[in-house]
N, C-alpha and C. Protein backbone atom coordinates (compact mmCIF):
# COMPACT_ATOMS: atom_id res chain seq x y z
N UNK A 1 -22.13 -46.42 55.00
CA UNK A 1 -22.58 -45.09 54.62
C UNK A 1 -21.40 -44.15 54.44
N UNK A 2 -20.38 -44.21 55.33
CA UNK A 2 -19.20 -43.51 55.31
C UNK A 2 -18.78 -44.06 54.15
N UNK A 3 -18.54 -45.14 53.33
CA UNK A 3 -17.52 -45.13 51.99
C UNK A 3 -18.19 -44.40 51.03
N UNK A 4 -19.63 -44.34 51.28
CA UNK A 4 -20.67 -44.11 49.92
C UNK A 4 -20.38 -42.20 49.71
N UNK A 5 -20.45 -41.62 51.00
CA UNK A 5 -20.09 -40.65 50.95
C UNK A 5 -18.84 -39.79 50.45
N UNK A 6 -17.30 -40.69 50.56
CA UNK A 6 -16.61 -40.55 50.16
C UNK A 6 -16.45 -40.84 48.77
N UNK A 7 -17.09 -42.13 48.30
CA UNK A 7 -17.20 -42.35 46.94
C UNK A 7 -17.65 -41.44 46.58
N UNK A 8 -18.91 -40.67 46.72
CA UNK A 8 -19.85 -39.42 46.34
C UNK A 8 -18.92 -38.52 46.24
N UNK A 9 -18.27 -37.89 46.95
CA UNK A 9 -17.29 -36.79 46.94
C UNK A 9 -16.12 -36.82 46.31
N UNK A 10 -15.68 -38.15 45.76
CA UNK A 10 -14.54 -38.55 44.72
C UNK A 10 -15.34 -38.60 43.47
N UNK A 11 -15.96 -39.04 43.13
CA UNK A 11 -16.94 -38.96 41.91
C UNK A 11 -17.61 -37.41 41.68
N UNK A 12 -18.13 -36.54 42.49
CA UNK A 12 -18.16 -35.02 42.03
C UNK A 12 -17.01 -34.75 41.78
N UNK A 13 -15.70 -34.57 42.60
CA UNK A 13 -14.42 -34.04 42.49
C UNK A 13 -14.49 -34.25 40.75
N UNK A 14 -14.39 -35.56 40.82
CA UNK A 14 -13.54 -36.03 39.21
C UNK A 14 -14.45 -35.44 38.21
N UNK A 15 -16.22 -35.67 38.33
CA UNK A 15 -16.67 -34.58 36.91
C UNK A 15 -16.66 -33.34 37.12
N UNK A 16 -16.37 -32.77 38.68
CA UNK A 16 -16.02 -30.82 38.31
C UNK A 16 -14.67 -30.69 37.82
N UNK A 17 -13.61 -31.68 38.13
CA UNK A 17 -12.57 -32.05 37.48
C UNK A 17 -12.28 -31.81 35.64
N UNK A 18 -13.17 -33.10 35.35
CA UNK A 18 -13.74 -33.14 33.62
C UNK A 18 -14.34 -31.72 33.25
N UNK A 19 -15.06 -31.23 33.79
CA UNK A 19 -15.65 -29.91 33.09
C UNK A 19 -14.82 -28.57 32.94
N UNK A 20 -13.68 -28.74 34.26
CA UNK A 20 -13.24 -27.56 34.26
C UNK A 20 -12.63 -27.83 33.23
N UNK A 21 -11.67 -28.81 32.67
CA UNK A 21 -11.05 -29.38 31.78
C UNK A 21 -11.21 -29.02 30.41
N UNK A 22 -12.50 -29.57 30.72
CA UNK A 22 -13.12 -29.46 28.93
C UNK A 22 -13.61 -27.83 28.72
N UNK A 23 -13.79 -26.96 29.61
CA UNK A 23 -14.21 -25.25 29.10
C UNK A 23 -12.87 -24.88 29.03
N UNK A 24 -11.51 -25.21 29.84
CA UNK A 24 -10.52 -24.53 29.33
C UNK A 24 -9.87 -24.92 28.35
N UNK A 25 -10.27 -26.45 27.76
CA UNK A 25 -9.83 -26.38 26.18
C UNK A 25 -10.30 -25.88 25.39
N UNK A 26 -11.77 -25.62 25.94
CA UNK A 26 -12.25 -25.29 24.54
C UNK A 26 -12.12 -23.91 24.46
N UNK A 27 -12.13 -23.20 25.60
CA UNK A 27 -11.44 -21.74 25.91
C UNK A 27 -10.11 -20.99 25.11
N UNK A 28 -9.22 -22.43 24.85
CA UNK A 28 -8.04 -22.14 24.02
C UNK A 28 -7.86 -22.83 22.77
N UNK A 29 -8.82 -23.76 22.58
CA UNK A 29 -8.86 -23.58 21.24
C UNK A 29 -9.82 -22.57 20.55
N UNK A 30 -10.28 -21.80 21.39
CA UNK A 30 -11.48 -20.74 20.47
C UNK A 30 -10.47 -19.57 19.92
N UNK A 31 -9.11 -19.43 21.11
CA UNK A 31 -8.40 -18.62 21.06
C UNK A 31 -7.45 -18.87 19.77
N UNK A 32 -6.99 -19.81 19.61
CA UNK A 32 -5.86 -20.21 18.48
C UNK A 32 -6.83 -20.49 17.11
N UNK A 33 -7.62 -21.35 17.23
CA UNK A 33 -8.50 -20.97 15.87
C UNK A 33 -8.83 -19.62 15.43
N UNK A 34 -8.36 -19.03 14.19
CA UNK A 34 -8.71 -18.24 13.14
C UNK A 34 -10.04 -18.04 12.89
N UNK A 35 -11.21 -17.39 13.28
CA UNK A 35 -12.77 -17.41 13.23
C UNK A 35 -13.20 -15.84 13.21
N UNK A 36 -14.40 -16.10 12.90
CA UNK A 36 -15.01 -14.65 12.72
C UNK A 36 -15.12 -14.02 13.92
N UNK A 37 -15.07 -14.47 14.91
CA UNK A 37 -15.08 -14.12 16.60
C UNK A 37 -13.63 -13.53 16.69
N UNK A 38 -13.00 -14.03 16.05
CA UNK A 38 -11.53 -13.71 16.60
C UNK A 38 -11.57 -11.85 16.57
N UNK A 39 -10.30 -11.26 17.40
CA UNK A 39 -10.80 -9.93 17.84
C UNK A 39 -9.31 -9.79 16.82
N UNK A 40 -9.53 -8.49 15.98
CA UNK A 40 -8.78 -7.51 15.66
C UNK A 40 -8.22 -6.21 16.46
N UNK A 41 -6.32 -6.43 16.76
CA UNK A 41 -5.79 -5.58 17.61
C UNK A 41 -4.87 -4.86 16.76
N UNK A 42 -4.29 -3.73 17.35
CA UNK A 42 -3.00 -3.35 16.27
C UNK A 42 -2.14 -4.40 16.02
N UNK A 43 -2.07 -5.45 16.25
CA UNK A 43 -0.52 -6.13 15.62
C UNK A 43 -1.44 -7.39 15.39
N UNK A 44 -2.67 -7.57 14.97
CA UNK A 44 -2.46 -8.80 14.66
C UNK A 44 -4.46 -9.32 14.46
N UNK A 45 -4.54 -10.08 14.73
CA UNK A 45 -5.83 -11.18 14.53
C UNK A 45 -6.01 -12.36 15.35
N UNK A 46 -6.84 -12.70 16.12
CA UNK A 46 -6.49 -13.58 16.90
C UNK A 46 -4.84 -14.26 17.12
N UNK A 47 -4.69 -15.12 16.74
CA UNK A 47 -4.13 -15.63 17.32
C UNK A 47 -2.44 -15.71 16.26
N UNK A 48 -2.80 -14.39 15.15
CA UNK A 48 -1.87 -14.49 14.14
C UNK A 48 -1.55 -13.08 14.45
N UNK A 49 0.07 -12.77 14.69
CA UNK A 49 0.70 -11.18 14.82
C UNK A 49 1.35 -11.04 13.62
N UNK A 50 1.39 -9.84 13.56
CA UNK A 50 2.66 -9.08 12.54
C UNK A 50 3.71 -9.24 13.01
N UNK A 51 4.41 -10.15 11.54
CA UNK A 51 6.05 -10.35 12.40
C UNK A 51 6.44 -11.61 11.85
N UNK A 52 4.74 -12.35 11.95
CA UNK A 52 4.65 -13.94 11.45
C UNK A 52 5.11 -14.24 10.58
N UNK A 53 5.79 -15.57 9.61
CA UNK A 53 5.88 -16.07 8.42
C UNK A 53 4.65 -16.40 8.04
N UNK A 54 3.98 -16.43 6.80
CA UNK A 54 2.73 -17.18 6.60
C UNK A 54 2.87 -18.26 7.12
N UNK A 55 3.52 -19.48 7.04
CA UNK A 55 3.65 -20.81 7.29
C UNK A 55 3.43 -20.75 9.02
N UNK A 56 4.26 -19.71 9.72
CA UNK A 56 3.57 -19.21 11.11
C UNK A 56 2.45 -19.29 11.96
N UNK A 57 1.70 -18.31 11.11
CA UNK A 57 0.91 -17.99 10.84
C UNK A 57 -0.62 -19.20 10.68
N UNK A 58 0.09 -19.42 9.46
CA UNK A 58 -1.21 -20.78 9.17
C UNK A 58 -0.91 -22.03 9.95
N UNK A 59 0.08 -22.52 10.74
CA UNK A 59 0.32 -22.98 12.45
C UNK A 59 -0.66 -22.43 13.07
N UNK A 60 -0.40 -21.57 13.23
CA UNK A 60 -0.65 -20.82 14.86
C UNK A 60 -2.27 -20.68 14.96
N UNK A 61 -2.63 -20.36 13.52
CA UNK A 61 -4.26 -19.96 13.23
C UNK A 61 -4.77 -21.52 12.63
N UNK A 62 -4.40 -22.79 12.89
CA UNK A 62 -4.83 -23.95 12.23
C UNK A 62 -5.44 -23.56 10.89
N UNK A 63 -4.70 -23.14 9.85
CA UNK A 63 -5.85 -22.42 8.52
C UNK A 63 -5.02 -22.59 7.56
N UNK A 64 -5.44 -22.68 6.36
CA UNK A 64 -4.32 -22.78 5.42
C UNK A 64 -4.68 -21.46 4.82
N UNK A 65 -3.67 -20.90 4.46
CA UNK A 65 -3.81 -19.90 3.09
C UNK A 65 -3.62 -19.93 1.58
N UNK A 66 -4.43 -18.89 1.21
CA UNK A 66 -3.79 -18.63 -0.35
C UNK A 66 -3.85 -17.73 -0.87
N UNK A 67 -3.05 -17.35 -2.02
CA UNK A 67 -2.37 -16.22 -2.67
C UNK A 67 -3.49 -15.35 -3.12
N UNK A 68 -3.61 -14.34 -2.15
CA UNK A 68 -4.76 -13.31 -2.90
C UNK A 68 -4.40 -12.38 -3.79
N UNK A 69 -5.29 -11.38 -4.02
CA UNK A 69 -5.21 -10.58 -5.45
C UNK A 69 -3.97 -9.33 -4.81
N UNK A 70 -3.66 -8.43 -5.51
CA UNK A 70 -3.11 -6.79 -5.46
C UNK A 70 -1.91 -7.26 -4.82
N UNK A 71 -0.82 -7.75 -5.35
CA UNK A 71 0.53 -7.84 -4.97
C UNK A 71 1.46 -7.48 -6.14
N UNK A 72 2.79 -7.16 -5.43
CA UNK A 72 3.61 -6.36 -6.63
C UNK A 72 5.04 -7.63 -6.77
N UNK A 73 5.10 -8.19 -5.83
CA UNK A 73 6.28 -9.30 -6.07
C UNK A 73 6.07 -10.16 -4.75
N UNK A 74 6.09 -11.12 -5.11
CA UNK A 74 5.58 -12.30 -3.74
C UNK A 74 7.00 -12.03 -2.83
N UNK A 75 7.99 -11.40 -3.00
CA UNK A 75 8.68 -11.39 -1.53
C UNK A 75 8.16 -10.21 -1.33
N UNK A 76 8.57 -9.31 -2.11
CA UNK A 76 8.26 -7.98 -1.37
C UNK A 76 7.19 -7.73 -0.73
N UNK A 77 5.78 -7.75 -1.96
CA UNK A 77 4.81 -7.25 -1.14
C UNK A 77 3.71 -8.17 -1.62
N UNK A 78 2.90 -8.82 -0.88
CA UNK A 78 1.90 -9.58 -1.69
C UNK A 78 0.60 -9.55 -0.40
N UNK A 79 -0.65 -10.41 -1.09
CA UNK A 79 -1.37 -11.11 0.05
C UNK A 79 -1.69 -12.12 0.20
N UNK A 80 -2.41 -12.52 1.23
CA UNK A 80 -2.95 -14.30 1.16
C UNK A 80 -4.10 -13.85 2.14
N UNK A 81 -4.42 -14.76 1.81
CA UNK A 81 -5.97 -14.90 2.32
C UNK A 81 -6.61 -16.22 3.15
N UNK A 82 -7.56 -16.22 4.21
CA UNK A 82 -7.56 -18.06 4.22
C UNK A 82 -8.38 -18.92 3.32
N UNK A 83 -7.76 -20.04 3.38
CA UNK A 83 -8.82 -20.50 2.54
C UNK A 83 -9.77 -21.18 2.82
N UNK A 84 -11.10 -20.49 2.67
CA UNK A 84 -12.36 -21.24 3.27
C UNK A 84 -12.90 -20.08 4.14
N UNK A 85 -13.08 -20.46 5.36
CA UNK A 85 -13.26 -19.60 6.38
C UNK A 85 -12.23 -18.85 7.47
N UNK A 86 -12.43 -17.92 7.86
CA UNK A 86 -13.52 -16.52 7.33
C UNK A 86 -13.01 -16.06 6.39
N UNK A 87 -13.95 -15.41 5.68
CA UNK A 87 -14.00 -15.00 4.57
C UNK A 87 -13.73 -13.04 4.45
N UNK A 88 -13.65 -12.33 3.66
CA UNK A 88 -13.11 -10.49 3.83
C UNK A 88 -12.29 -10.68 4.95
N UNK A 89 -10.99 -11.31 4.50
CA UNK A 89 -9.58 -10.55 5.65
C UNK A 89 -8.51 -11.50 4.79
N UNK A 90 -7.66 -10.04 4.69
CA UNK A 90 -6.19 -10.93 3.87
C UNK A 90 -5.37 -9.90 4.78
N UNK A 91 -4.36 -10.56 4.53
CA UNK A 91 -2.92 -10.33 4.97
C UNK A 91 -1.68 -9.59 4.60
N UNK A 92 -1.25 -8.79 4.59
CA UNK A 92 -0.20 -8.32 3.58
C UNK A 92 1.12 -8.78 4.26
N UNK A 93 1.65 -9.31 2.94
CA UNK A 93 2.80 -10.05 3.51
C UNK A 93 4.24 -9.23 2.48
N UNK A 94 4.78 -8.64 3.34
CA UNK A 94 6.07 -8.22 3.07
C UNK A 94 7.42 -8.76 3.95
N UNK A 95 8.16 -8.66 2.76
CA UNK A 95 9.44 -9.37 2.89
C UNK A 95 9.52 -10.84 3.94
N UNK A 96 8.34 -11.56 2.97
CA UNK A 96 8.37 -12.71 4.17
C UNK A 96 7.34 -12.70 5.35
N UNK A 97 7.20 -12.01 5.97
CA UNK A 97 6.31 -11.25 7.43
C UNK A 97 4.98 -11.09 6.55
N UNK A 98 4.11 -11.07 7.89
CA UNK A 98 2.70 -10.59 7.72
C UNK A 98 2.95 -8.76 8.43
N UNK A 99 2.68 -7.80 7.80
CA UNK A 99 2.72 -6.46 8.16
C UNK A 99 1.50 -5.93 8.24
N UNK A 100 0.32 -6.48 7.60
CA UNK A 100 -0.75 -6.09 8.18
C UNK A 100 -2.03 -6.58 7.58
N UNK A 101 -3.12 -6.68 8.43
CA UNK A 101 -4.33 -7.49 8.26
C UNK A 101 -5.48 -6.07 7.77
N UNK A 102 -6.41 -6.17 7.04
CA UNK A 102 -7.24 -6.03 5.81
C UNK A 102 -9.19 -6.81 6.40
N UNK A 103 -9.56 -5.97 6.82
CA UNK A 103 -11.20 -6.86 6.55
C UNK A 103 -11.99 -5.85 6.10
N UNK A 104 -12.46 -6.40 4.47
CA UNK A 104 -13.02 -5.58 3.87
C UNK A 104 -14.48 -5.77 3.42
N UNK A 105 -14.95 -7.14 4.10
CA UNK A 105 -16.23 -7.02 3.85
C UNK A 105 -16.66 -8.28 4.74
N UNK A 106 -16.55 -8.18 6.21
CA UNK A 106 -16.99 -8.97 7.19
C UNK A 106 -17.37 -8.54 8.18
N UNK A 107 -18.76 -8.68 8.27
CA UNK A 107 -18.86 -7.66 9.61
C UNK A 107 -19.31 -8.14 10.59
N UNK A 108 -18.72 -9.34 10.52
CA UNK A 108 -18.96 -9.72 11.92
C UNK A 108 -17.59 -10.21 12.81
N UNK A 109 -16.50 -9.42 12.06
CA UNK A 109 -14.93 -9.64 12.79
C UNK A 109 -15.26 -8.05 13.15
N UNK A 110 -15.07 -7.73 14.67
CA UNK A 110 -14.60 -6.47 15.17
C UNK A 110 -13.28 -6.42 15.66
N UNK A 111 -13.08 -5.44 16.13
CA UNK A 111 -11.72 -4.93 16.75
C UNK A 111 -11.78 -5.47 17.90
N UNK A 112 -10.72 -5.17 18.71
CA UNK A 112 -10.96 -5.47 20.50
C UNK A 112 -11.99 -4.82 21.57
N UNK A 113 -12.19 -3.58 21.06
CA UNK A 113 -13.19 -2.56 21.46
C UNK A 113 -14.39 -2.88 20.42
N UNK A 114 -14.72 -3.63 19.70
CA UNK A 114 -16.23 -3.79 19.23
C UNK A 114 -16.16 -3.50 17.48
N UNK A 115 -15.55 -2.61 17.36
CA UNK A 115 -15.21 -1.68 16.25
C UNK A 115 -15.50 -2.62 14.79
N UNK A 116 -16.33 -2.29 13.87
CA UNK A 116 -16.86 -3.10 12.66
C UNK A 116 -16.96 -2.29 11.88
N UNK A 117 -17.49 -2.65 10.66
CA UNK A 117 -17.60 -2.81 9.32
C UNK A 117 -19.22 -2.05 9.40
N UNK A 118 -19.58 -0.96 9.01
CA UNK A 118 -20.97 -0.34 9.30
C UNK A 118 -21.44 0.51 10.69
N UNK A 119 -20.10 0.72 11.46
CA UNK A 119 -20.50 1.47 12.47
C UNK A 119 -20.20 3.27 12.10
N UNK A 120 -20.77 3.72 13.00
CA UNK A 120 -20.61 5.47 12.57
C UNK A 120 -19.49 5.84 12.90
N UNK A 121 -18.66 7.30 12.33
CA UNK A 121 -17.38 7.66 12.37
C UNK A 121 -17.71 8.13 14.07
N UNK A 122 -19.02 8.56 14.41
CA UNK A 122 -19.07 8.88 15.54
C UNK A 122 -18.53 7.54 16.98
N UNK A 123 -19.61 6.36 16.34
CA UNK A 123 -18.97 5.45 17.33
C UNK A 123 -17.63 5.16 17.63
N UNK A 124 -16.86 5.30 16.32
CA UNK A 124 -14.92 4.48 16.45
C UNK A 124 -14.63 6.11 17.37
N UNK A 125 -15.07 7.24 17.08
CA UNK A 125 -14.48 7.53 18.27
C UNK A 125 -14.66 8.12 19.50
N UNK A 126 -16.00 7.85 19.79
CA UNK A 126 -16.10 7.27 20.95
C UNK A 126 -15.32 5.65 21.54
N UNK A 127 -15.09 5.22 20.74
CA UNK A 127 -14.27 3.78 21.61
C UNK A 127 -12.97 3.85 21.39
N UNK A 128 -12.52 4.86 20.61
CA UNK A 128 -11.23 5.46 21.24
C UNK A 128 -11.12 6.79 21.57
N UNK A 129 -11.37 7.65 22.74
CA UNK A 129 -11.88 8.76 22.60
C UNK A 129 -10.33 9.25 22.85
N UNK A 130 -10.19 10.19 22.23
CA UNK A 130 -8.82 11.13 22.22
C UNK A 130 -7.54 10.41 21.68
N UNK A 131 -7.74 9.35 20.87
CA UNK A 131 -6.74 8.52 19.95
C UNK A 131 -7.16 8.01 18.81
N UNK A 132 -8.00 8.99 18.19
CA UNK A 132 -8.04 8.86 16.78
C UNK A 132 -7.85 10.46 16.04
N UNK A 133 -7.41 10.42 14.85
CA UNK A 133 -6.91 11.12 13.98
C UNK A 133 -7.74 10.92 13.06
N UNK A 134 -8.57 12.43 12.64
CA UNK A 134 -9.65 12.22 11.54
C UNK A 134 -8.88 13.25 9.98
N UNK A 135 -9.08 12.25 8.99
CA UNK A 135 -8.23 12.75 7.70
C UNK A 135 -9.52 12.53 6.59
N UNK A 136 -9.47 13.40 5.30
CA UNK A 136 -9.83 13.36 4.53
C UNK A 136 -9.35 12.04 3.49
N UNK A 137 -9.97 11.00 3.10
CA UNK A 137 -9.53 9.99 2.22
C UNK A 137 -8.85 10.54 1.15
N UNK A 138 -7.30 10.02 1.00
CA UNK A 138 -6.64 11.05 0.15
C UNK A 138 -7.30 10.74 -1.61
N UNK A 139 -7.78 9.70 -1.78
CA UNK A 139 -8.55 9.85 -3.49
C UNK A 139 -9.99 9.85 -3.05
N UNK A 140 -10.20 10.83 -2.53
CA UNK A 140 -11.82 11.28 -2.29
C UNK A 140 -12.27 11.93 -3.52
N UNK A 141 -12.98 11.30 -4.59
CA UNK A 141 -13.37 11.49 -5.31
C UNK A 141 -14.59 12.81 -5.95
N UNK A 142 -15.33 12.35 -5.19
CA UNK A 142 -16.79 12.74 -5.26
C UNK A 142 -17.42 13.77 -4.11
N UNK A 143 -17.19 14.57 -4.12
CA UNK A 143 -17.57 15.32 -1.98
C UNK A 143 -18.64 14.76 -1.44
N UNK A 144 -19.66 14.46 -2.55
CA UNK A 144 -20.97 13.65 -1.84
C UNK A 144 -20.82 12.36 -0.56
N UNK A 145 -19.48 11.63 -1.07
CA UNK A 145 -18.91 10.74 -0.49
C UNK A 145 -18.51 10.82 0.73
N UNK A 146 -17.87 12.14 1.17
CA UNK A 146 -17.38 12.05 2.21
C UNK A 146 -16.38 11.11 3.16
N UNK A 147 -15.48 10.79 2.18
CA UNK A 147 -14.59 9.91 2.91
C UNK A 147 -13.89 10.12 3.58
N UNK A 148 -13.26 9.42 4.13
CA UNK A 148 -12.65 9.64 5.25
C UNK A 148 -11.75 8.48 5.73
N UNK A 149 -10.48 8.85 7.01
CA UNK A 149 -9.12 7.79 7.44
C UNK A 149 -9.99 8.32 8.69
N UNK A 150 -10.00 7.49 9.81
CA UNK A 150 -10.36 7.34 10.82
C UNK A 150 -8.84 6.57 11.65
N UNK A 151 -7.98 7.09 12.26
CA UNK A 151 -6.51 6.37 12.43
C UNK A 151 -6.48 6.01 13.82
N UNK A 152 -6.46 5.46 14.67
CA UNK A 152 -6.48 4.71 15.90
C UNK A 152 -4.80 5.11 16.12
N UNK A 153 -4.37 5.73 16.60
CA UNK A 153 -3.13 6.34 17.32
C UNK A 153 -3.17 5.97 18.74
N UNK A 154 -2.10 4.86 19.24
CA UNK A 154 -2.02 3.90 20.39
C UNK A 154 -1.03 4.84 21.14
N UNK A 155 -1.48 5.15 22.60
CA UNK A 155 -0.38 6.11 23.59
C UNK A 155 0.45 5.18 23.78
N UNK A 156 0.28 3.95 24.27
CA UNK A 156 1.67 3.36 24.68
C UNK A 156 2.98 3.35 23.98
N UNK A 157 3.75 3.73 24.31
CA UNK A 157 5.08 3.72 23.31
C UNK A 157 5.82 2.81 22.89
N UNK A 158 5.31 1.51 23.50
CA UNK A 158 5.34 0.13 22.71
C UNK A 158 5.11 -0.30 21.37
N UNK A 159 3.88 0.63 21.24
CA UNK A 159 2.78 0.12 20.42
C UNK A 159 3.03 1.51 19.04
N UNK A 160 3.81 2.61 19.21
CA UNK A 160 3.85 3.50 18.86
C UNK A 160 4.25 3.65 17.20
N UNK A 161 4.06 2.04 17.12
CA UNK A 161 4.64 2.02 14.93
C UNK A 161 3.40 1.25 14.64
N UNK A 162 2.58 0.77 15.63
CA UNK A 162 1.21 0.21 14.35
C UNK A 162 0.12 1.35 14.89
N UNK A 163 -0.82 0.94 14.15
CA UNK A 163 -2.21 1.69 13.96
C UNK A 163 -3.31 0.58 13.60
N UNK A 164 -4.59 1.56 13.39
CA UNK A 164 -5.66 0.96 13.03
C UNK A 164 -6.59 1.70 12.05
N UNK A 165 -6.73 1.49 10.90
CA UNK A 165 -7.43 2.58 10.16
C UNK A 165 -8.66 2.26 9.54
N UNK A 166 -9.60 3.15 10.36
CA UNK A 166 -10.94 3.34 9.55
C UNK A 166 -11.49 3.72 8.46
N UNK A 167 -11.85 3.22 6.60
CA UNK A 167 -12.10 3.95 6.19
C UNK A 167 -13.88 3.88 5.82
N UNK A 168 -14.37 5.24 5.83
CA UNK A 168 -15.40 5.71 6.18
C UNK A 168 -15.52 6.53 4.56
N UNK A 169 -17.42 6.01 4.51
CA UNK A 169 -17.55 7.07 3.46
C UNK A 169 -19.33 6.92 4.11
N UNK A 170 -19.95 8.40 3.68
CA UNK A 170 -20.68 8.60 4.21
C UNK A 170 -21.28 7.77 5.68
N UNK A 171 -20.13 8.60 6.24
CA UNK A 171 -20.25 8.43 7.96
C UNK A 171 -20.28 7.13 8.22
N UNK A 172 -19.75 6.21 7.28
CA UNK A 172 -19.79 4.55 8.17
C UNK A 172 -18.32 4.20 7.62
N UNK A 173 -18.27 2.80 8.55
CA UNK A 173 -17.06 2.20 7.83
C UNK A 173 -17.13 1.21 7.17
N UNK A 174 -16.54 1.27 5.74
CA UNK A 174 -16.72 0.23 4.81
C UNK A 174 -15.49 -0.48 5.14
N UNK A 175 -14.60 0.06 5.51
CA UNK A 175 -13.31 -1.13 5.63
C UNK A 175 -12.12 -0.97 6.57
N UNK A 176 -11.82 -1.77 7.30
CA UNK A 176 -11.05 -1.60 8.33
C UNK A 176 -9.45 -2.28 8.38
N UNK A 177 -8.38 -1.51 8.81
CA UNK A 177 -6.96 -2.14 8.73
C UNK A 177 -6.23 -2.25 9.79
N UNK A 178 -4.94 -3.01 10.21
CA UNK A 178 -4.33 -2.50 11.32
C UNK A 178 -3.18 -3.48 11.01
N UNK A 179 -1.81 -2.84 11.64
CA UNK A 179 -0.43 -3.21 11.41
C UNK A 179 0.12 -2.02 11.28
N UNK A 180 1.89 -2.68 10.97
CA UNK A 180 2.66 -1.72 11.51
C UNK A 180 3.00 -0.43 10.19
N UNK A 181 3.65 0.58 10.77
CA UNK A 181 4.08 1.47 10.18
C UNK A 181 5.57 1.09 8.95
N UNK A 182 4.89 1.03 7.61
CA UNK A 182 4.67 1.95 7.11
C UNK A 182 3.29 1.40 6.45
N UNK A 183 3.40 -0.10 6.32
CA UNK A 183 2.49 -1.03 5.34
C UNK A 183 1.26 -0.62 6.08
N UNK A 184 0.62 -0.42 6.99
CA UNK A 184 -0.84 -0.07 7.33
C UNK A 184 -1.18 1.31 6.81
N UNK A 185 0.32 2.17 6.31
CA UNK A 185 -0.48 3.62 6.06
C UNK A 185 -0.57 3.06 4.05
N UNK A 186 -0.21 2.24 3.67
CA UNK A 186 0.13 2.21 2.16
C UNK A 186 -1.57 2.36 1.88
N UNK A 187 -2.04 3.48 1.30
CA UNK A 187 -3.27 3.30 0.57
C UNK A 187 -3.73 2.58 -0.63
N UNK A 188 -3.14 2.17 -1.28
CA UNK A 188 -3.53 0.81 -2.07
C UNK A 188 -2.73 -0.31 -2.01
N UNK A 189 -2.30 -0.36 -0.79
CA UNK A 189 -2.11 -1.76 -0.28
C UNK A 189 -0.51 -1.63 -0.69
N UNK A 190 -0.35 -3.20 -1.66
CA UNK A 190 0.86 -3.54 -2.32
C UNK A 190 1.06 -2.97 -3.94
N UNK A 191 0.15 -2.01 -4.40
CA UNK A 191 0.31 -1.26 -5.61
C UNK A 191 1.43 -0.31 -5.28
């Protein structure tokens, strides 16, 4: 009876063993895969920062990319995109580097704080309350529109060259950005 017991208690050990195993891989590969879950921060996208080479990049995020639209010279300023999945988020890639990430029609990638694609100018700031900067969209066309820069201004002084920008037209957000200073403030991107 005494071995059976010990057998018993070597045999739980080893499958709480296996399980812990298998949730913390899969824990880190949820993290390094590139997915619609992945959280948008100032410097980056899951598991891809500003700073990256594409080739980096498409490492680090297991994803391949490809050459998206609105670029002015593939070193200077261009984008890429992944290919396949997920889908609304490109990259702007200057001088080599990724400088800043783009999701313009996915709404089911948020920020780190929740922050999406269809929420009210009221919600983004409430979830950053006293670090956002509210601006008139500088080609605001139409007044009916009501557009609007919604700017996520980070206190830490680490963090003090990227941002996050909301743009909003009638009180929601159609499209969201974040990276560093200057390429996150460029309003048409790489034009």
């Amino acid at each position: 009876m005494r071995n059976f017991n010990s057998s018993t208690k070597f045999f739980i050990l080893l499958i709480a063993t296996i399980v812990i195993v298998a949730v913390w891989v899969t824990a880190v590969n949820a993290q390094v895969q590139l997915t619609e879950r992945s959280k948008l921060a100032i410097n980056g996208i899951g598991p891809i920062r500003v700073g990256m080479t594409v080739d980096e990049a498409s490492e680090s995020a297991r994803i391949k990319f490809t050459k998206g639209g609105g670029g002015r010279d593939e070193y200077q300023c261009s984008y890429v995109e992944p290919k396949g999945e997920p889908k609304g988020i490109a990259f702007m890639v200057t001088k080599g580097r990724i400088a800043r990430v783009d999701i313009f029609s996915n709404k089911q990638i948020t920020t780190i704080k929740g922050a999406k694609i269809g929420d009210t100018e009221d919600r983004i700031i409430s979830l950053y309350p006293g670090q956002v900067q509210v601006t008139r969209h500088p080609y605001q066309r139409l007044p009916l529109t009501n557009q609007k820069y919604l700017t996520f201004v980070p206190k830490d002084a680490a963090d003090k060259n990227y941002r996050i920008i909301f743009e909003t037209s009638k009180n929601r957000v159609e499209r969201f950005r974040s990276g560093k200073i200057p390429e996150v403030e460029q309003v048409e991107g790489c034009s």
